[in-house]
PDB file of N, CA and C in Angstrom:
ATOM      1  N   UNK A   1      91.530 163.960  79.879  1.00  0.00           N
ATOM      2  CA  UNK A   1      90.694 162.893  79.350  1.00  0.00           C
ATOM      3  C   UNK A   1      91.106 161.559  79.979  1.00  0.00           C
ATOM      4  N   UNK A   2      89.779 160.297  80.481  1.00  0.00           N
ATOM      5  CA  UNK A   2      89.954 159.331  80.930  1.00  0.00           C
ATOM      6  C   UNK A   2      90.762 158.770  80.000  1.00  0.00           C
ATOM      7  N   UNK A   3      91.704 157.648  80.263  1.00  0.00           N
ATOM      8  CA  UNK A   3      91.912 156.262  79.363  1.00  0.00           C
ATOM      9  C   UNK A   3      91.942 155.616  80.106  1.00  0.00           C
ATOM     10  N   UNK A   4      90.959 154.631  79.172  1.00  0.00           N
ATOM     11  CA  UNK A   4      90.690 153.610  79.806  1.00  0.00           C
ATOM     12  C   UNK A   4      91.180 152.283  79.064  1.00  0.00           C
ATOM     13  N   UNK A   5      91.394 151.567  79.977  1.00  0.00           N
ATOM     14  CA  UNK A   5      91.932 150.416  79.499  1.00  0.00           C
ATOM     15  C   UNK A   5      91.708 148.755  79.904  1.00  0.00           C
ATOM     16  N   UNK A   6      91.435 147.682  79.015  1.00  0.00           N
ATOM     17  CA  UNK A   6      91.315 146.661  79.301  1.00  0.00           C
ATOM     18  C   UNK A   6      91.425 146.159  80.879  1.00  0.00           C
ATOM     19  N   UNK A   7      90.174 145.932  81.675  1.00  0.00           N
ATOM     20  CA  UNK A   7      90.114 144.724  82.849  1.00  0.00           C
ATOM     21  C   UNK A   7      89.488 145.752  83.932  1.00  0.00           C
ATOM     22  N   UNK A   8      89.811 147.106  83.596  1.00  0.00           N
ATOM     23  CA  UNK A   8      88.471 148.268  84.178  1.00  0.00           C
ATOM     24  C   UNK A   8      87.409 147.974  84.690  1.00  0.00           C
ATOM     25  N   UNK A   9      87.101 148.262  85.246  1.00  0.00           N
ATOM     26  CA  UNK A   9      85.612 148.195  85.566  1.00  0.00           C
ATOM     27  C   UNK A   9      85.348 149.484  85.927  1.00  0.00           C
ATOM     28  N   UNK A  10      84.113 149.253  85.105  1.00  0.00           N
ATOM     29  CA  UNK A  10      82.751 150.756  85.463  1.00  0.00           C
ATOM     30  C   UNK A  10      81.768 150.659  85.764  1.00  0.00           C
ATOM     31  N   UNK A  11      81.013 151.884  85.459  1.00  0.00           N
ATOM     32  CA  UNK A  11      79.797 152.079  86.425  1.00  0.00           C
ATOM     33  C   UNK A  11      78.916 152.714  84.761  1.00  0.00           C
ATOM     34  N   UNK A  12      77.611 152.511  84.787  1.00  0.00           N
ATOM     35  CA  UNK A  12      76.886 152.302  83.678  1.00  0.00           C
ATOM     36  C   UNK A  12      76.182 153.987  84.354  1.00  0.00           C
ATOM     37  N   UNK A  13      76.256 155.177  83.815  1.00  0.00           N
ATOM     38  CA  UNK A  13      75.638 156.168  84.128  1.00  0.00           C
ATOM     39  C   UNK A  13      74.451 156.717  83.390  1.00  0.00           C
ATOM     40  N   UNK A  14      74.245 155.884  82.560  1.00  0.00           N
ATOM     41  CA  UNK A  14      72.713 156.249  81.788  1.00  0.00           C
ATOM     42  C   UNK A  14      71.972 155.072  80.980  1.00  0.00           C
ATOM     43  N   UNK A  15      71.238 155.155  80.459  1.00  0.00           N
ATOM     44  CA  UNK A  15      70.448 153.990  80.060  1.00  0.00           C
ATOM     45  C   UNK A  15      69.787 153.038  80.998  1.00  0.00           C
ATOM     46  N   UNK A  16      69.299 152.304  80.299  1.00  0.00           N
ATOM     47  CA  UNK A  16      68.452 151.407  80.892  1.00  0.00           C
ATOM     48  C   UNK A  16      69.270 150.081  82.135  1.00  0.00           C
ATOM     49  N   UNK A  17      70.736 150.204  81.909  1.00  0.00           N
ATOM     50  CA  UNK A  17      71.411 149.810  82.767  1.00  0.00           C
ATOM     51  C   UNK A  17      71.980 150.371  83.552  1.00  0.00           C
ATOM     52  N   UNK A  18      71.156 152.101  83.701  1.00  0.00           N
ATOM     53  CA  UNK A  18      72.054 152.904  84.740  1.00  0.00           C
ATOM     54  C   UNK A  18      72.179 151.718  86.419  1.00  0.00           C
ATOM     55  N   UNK A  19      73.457 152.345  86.309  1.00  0.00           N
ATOM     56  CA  UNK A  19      73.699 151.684  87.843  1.00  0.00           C
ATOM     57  C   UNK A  19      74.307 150.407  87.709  1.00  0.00           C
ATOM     58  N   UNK A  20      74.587 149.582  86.496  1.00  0.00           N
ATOM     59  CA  UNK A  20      75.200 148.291  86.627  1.00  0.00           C
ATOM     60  C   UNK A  20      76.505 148.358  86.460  1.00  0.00           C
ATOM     61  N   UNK A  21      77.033 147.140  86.906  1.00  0.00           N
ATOM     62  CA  UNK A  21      78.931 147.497  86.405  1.00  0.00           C
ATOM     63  C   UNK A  21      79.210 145.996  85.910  1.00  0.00           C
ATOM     64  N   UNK A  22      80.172 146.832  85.047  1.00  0.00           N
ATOM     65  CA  UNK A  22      80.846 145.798  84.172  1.00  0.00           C
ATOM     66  C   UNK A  22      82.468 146.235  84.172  1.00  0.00           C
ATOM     67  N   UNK A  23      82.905 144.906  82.890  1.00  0.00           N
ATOM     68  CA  UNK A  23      84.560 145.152  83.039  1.00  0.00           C
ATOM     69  C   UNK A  23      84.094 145.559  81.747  1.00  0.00           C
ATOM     70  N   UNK A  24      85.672 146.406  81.549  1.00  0.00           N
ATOM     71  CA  UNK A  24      86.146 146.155  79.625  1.00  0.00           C
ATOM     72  C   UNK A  24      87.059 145.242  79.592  1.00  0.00           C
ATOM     73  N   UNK A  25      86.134 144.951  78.446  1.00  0.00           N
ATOM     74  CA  UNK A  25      86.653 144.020  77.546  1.00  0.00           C
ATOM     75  C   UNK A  25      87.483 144.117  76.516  1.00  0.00           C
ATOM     76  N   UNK A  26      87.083 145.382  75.755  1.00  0.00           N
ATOM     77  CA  UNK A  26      87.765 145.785  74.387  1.00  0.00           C
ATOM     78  C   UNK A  26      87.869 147.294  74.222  1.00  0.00           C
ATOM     79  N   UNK A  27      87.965 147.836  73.194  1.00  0.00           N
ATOM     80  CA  UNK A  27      87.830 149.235  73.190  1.00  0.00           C
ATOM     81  C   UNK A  27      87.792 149.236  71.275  1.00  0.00           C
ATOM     82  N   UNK A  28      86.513 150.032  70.993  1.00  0.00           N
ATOM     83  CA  UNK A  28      86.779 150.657  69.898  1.00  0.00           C
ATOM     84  C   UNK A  28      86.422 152.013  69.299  1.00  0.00           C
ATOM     85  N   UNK A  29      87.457 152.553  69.462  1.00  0.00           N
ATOM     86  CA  UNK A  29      87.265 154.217  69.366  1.00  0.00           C
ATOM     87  C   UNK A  29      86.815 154.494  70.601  1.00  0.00           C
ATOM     88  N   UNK A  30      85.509 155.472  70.729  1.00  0.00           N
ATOM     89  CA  UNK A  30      85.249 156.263  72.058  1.00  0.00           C
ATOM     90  C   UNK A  30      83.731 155.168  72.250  1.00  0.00           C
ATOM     91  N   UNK A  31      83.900 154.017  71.797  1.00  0.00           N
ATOM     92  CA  UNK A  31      83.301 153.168  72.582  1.00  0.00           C
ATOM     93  C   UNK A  31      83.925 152.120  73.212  1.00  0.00           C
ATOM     94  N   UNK A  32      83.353 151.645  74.472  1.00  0.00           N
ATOM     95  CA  UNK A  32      83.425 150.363  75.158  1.00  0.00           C
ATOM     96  C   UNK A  32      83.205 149.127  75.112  1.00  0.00           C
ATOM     97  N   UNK A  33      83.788 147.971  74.857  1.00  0.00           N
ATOM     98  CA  UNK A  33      82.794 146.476  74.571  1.00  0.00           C
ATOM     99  C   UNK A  33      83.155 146.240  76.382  1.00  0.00           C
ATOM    100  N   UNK A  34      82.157 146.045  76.958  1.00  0.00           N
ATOM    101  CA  UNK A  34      81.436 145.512  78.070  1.00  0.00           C
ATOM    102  C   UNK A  34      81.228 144.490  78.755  1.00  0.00           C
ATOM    103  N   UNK A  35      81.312 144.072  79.747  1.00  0.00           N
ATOM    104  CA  UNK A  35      81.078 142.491  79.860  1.00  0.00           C
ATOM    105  C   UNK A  35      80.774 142.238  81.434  1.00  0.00           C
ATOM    106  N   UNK A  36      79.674 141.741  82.026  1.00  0.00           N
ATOM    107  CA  UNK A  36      78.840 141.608  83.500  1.00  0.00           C
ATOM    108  C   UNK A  36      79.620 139.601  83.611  1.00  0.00           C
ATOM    109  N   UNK A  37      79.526 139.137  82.627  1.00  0.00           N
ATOM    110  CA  UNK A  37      79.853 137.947  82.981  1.00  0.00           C
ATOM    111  C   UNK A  37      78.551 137.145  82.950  1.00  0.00           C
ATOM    112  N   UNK A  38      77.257 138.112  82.719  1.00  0.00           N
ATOM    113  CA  UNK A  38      75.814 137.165  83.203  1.00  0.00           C
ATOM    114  C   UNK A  38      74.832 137.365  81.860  1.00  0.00           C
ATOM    115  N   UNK A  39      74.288 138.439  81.623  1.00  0.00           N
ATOM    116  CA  UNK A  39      73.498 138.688  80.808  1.00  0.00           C
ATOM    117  C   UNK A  39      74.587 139.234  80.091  1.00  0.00           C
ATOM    118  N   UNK A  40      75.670 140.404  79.675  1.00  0.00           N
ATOM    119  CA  UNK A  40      76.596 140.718  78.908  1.00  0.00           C
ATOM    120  C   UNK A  40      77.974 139.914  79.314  1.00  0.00           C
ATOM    121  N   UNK A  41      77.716 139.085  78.200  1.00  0.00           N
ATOM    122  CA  UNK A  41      79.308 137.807  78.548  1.00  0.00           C
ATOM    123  C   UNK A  41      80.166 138.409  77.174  1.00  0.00           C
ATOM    124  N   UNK A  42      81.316 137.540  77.896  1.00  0.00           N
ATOM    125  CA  UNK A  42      82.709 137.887  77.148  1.00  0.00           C
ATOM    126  C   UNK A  42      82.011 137.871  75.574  1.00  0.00           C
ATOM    127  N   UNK A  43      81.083 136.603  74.915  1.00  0.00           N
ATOM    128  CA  UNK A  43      81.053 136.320  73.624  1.00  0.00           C
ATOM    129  C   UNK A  43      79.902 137.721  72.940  1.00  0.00           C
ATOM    130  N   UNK A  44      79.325 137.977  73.775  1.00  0.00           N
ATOM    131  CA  UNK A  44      78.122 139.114  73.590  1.00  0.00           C
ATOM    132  C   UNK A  44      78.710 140.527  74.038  1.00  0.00           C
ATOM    133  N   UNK A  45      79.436 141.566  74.229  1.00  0.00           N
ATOM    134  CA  UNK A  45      79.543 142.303  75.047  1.00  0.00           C
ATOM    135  C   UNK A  45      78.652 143.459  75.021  1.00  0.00           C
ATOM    136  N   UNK A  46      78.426 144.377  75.799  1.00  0.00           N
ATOM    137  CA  UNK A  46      77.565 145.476  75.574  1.00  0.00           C
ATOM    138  C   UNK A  46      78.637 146.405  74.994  1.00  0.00           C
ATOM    139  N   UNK A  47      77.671 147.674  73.938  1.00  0.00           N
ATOM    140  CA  UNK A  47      78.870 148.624  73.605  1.00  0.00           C
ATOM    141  C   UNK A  47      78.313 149.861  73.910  1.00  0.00           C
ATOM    142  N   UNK A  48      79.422 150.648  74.571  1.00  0.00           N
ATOM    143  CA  UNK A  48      78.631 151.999  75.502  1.00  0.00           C
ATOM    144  C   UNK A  48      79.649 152.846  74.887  1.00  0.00           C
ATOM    145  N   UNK A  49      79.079 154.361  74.679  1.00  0.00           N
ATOM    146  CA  UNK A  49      80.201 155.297  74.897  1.00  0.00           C
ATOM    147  C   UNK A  49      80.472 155.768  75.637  1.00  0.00           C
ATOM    148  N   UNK A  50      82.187 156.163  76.231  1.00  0.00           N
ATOM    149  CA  UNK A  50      82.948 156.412  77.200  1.00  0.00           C
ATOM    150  C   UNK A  50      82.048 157.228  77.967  1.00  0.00           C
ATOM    151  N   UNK A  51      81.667 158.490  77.532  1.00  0.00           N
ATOM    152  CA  UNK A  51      81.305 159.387  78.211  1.00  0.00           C
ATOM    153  C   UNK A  51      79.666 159.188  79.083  1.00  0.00           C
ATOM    154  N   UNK A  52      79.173 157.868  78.817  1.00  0.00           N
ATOM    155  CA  UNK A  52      77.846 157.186  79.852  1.00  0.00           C
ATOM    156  C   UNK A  52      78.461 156.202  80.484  1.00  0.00           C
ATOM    157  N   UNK A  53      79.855 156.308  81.015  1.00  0.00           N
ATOM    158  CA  UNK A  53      80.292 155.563  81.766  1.00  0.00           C
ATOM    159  C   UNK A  53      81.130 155.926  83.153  1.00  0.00           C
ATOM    160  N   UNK A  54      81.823 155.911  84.315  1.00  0.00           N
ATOM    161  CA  UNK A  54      82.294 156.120  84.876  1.00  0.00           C
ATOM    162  C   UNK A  54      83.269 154.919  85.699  1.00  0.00           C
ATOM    163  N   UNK A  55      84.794 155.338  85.341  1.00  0.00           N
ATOM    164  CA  UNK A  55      85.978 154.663  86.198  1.00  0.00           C
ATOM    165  C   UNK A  55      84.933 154.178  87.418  1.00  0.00           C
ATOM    166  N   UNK A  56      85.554 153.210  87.776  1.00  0.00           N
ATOM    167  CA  UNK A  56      85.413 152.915  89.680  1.00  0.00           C
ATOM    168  C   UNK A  56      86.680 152.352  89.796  1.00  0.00           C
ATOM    169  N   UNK A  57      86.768 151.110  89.008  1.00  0.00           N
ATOM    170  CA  UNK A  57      88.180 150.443  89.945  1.00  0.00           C
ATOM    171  C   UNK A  57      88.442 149.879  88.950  1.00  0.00           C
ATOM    172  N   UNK A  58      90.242 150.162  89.205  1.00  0.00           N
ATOM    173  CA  UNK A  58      90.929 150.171  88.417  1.00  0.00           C
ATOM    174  C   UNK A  58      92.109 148.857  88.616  1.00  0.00           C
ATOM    175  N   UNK A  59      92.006 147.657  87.593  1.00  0.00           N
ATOM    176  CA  UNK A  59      93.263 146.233  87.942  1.00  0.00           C
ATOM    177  C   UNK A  59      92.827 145.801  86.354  1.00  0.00           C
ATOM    178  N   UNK A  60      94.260 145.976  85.919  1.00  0.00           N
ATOM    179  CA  UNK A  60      94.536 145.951  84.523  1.00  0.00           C
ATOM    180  C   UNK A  60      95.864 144.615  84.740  1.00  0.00           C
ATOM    181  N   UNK A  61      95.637 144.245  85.320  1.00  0.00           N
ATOM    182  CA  UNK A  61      96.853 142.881  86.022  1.00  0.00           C
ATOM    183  C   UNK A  61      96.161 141.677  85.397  1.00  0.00           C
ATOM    184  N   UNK A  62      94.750 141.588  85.055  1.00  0.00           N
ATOM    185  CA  UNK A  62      93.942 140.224  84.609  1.00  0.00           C
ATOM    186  C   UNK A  62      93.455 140.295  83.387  1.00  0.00           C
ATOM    187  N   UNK A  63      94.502 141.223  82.095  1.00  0.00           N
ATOM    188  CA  UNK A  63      94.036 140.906  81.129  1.00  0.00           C
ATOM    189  C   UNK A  63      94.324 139.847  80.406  1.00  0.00           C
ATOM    190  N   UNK A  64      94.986 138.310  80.237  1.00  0.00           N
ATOM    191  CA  UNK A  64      95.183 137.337  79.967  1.00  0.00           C
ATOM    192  C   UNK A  64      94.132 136.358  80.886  1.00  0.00           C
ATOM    193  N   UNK A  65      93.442 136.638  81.920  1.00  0.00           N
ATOM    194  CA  UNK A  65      92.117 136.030  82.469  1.00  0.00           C
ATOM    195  C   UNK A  65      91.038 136.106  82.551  1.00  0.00           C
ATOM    196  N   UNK A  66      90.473 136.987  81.253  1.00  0.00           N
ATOM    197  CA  UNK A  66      89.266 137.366  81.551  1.00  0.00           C
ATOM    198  C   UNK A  66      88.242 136.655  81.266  1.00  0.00           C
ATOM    199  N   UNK A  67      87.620 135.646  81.545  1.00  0.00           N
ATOM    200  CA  UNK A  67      86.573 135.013  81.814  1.00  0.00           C
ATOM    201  C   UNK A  67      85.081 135.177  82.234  1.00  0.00           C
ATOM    202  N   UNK A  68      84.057 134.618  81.766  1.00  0.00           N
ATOM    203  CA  UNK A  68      82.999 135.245  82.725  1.00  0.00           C
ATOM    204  C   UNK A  68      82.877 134.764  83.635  1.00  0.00           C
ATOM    205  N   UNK A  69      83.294 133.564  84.541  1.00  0.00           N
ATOM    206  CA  UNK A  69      83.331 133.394  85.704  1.00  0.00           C
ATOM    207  C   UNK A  69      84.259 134.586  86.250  1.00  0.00           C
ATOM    208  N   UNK A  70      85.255 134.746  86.120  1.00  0.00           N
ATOM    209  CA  UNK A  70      86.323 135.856  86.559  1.00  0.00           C
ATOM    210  C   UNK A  70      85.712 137.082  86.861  1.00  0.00           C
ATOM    211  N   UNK A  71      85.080 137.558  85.805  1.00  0.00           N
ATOM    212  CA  UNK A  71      84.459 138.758  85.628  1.00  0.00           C
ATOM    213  C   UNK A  71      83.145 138.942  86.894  1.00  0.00           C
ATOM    214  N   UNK A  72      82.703 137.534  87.043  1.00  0.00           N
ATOM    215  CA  UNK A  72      81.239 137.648  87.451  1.00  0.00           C
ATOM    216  C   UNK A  72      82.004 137.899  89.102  1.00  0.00           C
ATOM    217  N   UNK A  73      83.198 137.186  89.294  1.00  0.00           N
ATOM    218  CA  UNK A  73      83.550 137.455  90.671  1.00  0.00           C
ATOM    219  C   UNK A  73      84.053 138.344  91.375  1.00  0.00           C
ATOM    220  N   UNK A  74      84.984 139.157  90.162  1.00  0.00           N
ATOM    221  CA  UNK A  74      85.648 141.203  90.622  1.00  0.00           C
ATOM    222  C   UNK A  74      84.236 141.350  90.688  1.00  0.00           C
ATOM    223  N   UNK A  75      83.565 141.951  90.220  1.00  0.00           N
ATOM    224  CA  UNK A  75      81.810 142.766  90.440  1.00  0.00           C
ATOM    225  C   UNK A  75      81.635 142.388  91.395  1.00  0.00           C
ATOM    226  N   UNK A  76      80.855 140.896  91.782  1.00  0.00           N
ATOM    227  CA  UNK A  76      80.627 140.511  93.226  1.00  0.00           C
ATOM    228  C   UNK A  76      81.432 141.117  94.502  1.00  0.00           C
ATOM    229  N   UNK A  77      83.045 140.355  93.962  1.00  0.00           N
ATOM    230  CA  UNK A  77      83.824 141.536  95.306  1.00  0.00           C
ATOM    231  C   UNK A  77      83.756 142.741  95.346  1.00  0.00           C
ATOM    232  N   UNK A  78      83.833 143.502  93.980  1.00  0.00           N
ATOM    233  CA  UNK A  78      84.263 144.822  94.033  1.00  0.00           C
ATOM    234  C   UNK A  78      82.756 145.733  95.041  1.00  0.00           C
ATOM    235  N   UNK A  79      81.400 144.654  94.918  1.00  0.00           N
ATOM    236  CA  UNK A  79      80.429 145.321  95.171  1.00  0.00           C
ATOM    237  C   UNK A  79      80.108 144.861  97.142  1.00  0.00           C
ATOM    238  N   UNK A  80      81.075 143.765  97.602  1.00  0.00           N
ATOM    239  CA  UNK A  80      80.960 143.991  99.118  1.00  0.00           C
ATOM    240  C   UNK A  80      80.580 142.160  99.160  1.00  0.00           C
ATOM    241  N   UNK A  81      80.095 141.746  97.722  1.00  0.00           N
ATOM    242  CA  UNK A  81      79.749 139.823  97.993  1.00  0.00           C
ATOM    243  C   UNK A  81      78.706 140.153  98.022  1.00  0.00           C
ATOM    244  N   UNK A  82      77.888 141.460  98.119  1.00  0.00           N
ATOM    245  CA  UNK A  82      76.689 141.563  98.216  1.00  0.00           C
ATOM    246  C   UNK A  82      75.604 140.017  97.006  1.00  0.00           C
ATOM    247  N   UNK A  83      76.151 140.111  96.216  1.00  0.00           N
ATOM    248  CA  UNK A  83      75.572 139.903  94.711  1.00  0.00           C
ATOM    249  C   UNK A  83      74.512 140.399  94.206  1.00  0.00           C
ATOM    250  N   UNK A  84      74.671 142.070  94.103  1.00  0.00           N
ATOM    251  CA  UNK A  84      73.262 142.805  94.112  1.00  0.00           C
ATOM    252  C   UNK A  84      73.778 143.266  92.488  1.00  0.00           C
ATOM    253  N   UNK A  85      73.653 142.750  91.495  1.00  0.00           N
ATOM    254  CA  UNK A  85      74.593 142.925  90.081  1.00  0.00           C
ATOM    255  C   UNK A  85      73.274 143.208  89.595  1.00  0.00           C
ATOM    256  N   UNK A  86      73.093 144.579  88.931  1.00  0.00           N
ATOM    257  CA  UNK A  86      71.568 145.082  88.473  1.00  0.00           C
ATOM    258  C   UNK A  86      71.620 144.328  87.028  1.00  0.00           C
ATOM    259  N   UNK A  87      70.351 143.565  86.715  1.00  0.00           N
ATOM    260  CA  UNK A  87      70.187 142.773  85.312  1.00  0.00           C
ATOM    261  C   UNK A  87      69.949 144.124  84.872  1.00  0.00           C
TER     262      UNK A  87
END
């Protein structure tokens, strides 16, 4: 079994946000609180369960920085600078 843990980032594998990525933010139980930095910010987060989600990349080093500027900028890098961040 995954654990996952605060500053994660994933990959959204079903719903209406299949295909977007976000960090975690929180964790409660075998759900996720979520966070894009844009439409799902730190104060709003989305809540997914684990199992419609998938690891990508893993830096648990920025949990005392998590910001939505911060947030909005791992995605951007993690995705190439592209800034192709699916609303």
């Amino acid at each position: 079994m995954i654990e996952y843990k605060i500053g994660e980032m994933v990959k959204s594998l079903a719903g209406h946000d299949k295909d977007s990525y976000y960090m975690i933010i929180g964790k409660e139980g075998e759900v996720l609180l979520l966070a894009d930095g844009r439409l799902k910010t730190i104060e709003k987060p989305k809540k997914k369960k684990t199992k419609h989600v998938q690891l990508v990349h893993s830096k648990t080093d920025t949990i005392g920085n998590l910001t939505n500027e911060y947030i909005k900028h791992e995605i951007k890098q993690y995705l190439g600078g592209t800034g192709n961040v699916k609303d």
